[in-house]
C-alpha atoms as a PDB file:
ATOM      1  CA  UNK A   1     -12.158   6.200  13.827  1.00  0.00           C
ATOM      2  CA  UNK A   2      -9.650   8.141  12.176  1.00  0.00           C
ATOM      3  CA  UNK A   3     -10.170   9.549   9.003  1.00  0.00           C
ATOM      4  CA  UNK A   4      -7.943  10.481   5.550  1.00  0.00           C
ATOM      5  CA  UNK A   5      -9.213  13.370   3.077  1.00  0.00           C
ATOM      6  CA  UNK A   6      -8.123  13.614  -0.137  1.00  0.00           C
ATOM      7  CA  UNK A   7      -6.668  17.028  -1.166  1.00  0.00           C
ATOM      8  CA  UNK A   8      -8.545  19.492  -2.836  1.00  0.00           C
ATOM      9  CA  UNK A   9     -10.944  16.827  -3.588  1.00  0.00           C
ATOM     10  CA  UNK A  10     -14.208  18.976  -3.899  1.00  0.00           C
ATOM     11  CA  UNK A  11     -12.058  21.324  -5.874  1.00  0.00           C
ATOM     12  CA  UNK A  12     -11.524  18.483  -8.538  1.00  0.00           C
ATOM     13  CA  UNK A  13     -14.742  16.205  -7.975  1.00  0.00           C
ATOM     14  CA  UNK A  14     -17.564  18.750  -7.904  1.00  0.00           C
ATOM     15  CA  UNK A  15     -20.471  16.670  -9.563  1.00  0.00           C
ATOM     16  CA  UNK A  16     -24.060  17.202  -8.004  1.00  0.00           C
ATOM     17  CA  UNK A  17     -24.365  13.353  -7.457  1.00  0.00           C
ATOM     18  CA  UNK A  18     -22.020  12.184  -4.657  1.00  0.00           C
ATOM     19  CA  UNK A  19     -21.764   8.974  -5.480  1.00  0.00           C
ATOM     20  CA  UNK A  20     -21.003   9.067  -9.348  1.00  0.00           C
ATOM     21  CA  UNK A  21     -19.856   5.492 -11.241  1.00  0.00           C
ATOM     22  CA  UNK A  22     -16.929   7.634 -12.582  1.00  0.00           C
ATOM     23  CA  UNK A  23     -14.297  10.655 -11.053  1.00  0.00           C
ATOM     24  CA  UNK A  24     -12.823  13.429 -12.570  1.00  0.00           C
ATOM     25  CA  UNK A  25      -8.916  12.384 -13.598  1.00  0.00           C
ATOM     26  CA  UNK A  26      -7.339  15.971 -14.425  1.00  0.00           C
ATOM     27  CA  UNK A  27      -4.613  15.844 -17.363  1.00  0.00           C
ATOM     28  CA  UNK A  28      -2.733  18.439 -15.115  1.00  0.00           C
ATOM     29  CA  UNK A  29      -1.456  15.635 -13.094  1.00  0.00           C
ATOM     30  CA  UNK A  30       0.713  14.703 -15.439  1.00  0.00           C
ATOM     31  CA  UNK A  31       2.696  18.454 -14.676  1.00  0.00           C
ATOM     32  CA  UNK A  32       2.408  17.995 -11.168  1.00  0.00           C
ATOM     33  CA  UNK A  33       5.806  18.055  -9.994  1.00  0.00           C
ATOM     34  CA  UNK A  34       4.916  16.462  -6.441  1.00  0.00           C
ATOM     35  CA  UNK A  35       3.141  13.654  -7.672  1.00  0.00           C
ATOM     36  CA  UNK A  36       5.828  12.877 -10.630  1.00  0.00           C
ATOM     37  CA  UNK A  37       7.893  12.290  -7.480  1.00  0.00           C
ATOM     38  CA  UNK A  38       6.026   9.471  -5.996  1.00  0.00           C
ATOM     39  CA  UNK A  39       6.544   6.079  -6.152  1.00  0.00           C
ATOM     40  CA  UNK A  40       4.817   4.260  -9.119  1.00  0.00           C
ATOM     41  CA  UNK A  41       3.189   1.868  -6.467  1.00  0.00           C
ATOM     42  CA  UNK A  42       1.893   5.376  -4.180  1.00  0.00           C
ATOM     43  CA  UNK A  43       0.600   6.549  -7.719  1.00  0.00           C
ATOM     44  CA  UNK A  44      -1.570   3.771  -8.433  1.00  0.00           C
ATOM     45  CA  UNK A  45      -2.772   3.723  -4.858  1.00  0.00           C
ATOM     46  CA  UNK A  46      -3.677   7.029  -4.874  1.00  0.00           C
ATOM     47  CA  UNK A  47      -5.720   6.804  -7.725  1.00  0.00           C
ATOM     48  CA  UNK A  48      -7.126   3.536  -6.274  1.00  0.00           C
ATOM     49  CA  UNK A  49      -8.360   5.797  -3.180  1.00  0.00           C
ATOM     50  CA  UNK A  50      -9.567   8.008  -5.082  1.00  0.00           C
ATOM     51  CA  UNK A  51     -12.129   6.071  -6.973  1.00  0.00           C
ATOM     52  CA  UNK A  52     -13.216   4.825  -3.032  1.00  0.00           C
ATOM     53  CA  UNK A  53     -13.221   8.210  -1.883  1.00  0.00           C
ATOM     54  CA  UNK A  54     -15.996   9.592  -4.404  1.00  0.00           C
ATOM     55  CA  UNK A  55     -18.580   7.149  -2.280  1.00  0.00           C
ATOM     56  CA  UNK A  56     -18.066   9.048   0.889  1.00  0.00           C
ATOM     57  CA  UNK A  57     -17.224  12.817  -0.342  1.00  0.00           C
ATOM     58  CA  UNK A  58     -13.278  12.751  -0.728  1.00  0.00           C
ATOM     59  CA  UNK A  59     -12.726  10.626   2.573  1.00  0.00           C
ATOM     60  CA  UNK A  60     -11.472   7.053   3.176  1.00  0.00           C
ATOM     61  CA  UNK A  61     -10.523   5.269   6.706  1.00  0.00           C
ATOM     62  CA  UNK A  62      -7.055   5.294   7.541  1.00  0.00           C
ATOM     63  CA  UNK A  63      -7.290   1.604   8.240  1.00  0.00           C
ATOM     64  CA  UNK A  64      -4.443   0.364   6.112  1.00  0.00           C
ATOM     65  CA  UNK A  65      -6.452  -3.213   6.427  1.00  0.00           C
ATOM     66  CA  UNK A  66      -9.392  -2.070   5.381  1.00  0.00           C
ATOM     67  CA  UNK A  67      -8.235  -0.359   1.871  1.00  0.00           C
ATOM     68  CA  UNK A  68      -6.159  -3.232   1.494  1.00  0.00           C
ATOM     69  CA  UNK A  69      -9.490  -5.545   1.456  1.00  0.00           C
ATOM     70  CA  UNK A  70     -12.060  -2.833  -0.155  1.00  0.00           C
ATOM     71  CA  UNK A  71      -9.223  -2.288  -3.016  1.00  0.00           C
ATOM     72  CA  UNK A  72      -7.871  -5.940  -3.771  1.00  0.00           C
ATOM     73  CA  UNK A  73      -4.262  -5.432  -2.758  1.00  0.00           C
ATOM     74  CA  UNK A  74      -1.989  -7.838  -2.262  1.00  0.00           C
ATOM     75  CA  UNK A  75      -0.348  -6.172   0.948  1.00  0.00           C
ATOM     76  CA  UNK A  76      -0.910  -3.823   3.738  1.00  0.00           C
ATOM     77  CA  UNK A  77      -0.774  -0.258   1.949  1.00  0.00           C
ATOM     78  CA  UNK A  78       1.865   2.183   2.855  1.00  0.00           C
ATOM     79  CA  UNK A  79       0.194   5.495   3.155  1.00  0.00           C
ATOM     80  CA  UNK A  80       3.321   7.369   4.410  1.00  0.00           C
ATOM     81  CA  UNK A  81       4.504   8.755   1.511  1.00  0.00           C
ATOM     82  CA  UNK A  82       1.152   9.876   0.139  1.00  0.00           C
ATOM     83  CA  UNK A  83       0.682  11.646   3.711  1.00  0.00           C
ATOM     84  CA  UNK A  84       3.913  12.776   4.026  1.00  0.00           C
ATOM     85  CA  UNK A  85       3.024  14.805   0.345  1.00  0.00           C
ATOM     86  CA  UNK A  86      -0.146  16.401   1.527  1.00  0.00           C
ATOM     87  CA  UNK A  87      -1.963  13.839  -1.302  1.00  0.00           C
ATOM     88  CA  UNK A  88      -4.052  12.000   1.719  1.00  0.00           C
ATOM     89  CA  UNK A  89      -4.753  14.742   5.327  1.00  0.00           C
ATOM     90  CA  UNK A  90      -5.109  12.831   8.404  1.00  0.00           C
ATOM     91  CA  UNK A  91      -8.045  13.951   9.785  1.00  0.00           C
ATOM     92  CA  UNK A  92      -8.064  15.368  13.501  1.00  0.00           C
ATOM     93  CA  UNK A  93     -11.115  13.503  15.685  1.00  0.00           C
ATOM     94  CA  UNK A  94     -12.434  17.050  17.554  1.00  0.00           C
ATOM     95  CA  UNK A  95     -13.016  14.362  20.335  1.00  0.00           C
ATOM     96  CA  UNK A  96      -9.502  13.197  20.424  1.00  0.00           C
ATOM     97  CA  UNK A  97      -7.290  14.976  23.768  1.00  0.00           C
ATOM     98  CA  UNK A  98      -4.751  16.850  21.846  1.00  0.00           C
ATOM     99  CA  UNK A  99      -1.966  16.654  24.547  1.00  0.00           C
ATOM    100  CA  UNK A 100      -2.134  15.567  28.410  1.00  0.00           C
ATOM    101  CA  UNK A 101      -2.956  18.096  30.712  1.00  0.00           C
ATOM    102  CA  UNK A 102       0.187  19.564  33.207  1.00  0.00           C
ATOM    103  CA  UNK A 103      -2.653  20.913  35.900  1.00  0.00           C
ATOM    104  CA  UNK A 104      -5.527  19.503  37.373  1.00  0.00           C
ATOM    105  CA  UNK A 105      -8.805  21.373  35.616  1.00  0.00           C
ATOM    106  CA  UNK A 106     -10.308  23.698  38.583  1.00  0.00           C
ATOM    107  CA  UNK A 107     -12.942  26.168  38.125  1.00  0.00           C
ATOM    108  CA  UNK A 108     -11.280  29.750  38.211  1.00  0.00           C
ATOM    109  CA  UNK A 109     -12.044  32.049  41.113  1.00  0.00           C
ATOM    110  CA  UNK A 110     -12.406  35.203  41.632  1.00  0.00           C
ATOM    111  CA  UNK A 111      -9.215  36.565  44.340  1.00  0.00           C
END
């Protein structure tokens, strides 16, 4: 399963207890210039994953279906733009094949 991490999140959420009833909601955003630029709906989503993401240390599925039943929306979320801004990092599974392979994998020899 494919994951999404929140940005900076243990930079901005570093309580001892990882699972805290409350997170930390920085007046700075308010002069961040990147997240001024989002759509009001991508604003309250992000927020809205970021209350979900404090039970599992910063990280949520990226199941669009699933956040939309865990958070109560309406619709399927649209996590482009909040991807697309570096607010949500898709997550790389280390077991995932990168790219296909051009050669067939041989042991090397010695000539």
């Amino acid at each position: 399963m494919a994951y999404l991490q929140v940005k900076n999140w243990r930079e901005h959420q570093h309580y001892k207890d990882r699972n805290p009833p409350w997170i930390k909601l920085h007046r700075a955003l308010l002069d961040d210039y990147e997240f001024s630029c989002l759509h009001d709906a991508s604003k309250l989503l992000l927020v809205l994953i970021w209350l979900l993401a404090s039970h599992s240390e910063g990280r949520v599925p990226a199941d669009a279906k699933y956040l939309q039943r865990k958070l109560g929306l309406e619709k399927e979320p649209s996590l482009t733009q909040l991807i697309d801004n570096g607010f949500l990092i898709l997550e790389q599974d280390a077991s995932d094949m990168l790219a296909d392979r051009k050669q067939p994998a041989r042991p090397e020899t010695e000539a």
